[in-house]
C-alpha atoms as a PDB file:
ATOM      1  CA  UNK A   1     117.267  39.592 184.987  1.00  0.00           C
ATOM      2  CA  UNK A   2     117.603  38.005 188.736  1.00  0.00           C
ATOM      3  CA  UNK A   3     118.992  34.514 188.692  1.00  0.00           C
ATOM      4  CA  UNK A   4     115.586  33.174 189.843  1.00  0.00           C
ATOM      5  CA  UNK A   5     113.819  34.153 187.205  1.00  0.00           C
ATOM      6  CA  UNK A   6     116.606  33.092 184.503  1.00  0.00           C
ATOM      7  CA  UNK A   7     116.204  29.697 186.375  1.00  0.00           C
ATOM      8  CA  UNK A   8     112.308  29.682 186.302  1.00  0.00           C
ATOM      9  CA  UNK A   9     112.921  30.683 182.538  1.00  0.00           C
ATOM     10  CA  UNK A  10     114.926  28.087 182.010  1.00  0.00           C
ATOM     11  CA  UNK A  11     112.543  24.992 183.807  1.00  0.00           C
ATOM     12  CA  UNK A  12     109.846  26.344 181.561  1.00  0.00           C
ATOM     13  CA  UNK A  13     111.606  26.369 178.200  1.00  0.00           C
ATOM     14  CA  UNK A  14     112.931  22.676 179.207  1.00  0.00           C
ATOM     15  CA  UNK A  15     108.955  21.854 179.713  1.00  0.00           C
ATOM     16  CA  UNK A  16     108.123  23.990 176.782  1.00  0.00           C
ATOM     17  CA  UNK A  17     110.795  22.023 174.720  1.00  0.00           C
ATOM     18  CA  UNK A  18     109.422  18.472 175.976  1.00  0.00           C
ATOM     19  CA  UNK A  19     105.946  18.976 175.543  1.00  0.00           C
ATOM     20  CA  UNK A  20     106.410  20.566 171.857  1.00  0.00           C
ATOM     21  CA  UNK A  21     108.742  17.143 170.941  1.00  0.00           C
ATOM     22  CA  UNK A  22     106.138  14.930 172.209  1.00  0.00           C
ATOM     23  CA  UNK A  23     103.482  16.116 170.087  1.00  0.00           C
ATOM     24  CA  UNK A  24     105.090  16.925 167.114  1.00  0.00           C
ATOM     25  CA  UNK A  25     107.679  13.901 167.044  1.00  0.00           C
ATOM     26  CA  UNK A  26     106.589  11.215 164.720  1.00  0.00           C
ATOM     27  CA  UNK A  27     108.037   8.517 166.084  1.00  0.00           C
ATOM     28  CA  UNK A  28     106.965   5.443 167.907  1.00  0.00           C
ATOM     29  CA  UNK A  29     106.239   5.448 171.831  1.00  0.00           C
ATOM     30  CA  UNK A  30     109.196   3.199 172.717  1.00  0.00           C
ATOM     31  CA  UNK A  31     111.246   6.431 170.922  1.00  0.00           C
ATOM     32  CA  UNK A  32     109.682   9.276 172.455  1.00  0.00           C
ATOM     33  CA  UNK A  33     110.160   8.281 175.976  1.00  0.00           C
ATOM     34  CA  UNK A  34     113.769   7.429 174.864  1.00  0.00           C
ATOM     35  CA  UNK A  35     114.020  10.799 173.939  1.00  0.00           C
ATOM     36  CA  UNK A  36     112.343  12.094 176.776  1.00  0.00           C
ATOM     37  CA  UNK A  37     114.207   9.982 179.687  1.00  0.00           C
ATOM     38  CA  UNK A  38     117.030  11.588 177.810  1.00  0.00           C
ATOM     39  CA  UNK A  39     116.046  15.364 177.200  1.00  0.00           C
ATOM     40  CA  UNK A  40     115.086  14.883 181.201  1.00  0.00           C
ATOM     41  CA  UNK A  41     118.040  14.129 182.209  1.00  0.00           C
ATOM     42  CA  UNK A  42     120.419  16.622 180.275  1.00  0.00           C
ATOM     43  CA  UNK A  43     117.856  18.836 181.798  1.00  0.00           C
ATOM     44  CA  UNK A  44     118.529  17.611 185.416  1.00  0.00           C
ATOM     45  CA  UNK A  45     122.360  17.739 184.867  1.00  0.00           C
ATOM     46  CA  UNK A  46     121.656  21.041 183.850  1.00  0.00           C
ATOM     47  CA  UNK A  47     119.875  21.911 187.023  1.00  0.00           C
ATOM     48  CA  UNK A  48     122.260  20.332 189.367  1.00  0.00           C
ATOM     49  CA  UNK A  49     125.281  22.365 187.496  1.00  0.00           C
ATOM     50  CA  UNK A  50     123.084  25.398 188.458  1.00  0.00           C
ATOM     51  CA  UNK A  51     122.154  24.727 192.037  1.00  0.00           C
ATOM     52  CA  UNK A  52     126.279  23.734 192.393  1.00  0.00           C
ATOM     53  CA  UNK A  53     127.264  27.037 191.010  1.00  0.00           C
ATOM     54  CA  UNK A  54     125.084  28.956 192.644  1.00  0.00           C
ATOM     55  CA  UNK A  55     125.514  27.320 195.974  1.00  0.00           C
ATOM     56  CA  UNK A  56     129.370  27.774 195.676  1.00  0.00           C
ATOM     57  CA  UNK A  57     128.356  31.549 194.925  1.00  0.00           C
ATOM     58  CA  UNK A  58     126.399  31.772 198.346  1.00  0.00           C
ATOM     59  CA  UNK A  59     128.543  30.151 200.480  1.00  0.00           C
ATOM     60  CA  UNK A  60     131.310  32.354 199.568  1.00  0.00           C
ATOM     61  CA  UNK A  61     129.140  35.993 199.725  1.00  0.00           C
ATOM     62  CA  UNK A  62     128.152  34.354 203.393  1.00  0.00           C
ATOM     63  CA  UNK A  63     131.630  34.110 204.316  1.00  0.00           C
ATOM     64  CA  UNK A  64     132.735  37.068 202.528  1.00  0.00           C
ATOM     65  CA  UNK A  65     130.005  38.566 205.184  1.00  0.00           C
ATOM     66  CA  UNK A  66     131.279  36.990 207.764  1.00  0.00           C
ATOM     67  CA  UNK A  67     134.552  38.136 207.517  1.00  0.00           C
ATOM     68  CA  UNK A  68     133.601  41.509 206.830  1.00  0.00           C
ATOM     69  CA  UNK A  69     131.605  41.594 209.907  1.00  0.00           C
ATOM     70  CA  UNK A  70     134.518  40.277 212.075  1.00  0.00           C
ATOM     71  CA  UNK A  71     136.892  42.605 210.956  1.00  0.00           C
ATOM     72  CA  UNK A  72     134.656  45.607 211.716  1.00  0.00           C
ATOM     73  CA  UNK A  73     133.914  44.171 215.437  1.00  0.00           C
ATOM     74  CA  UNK A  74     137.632  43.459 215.723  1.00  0.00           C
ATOM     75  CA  UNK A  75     138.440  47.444 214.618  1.00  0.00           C
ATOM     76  CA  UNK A  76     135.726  48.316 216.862  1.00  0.00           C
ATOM     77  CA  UNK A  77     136.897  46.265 219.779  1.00  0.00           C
ATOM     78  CA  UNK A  78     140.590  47.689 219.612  1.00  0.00           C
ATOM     79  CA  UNK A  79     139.132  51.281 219.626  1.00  0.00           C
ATOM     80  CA  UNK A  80     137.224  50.809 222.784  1.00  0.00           C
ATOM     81  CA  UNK A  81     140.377  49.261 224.128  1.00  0.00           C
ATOM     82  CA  UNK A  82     142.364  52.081 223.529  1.00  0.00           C
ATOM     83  CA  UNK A  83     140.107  54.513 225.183  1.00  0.00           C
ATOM     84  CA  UNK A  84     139.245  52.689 228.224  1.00  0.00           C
ATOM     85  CA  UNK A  85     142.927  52.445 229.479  1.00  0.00           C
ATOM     86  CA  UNK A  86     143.469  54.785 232.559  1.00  0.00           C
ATOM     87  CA  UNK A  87     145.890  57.434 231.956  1.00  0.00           C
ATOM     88  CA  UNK A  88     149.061  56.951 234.303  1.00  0.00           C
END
């Protein structure tokens, strides 16, 4: 499973979740949007965590690539160096 859809998966079970406590909680309104405030923002830590890990995981595969790139154009550039010297 691609991490998109794990995180699409995981914004609708969060909705899923909230929408099943609101109807089936019996409690009073001042209570369920206690709950709810509360469910909504585990579920936005939760997010953020994701979006932080996942940024950290680009950012290094983007300089992992750009490393890998400048070492090949380096190798490349000191092979075409050594051929274009004239011969003495």
């Amino acid at each position: 499973m691609k991490k998109g859809d794990v995180f699409g998966f995981v914004l609708f079970a969060l909705g899923l979740g909230v929408a099943a406590g609101v109807l089936l909680a019996p409690r009073s309104g001042r209570e369920t949007r206690k709950d709810l405030s509360e469910k909504f923002e585990r579920g936005f830590e939760e997010i953020s965590d994701f979006m932080t890990y996942e940024s950290g995981r680009v950012k290094s595969k983007v300089t992992e690539t750009i490393e890998d790139i400048k070492s090949k154009c380096e190798e490349k550039s000191d092979c075409c160096h050594t051929h274009d010297d004239p011969v003495g």
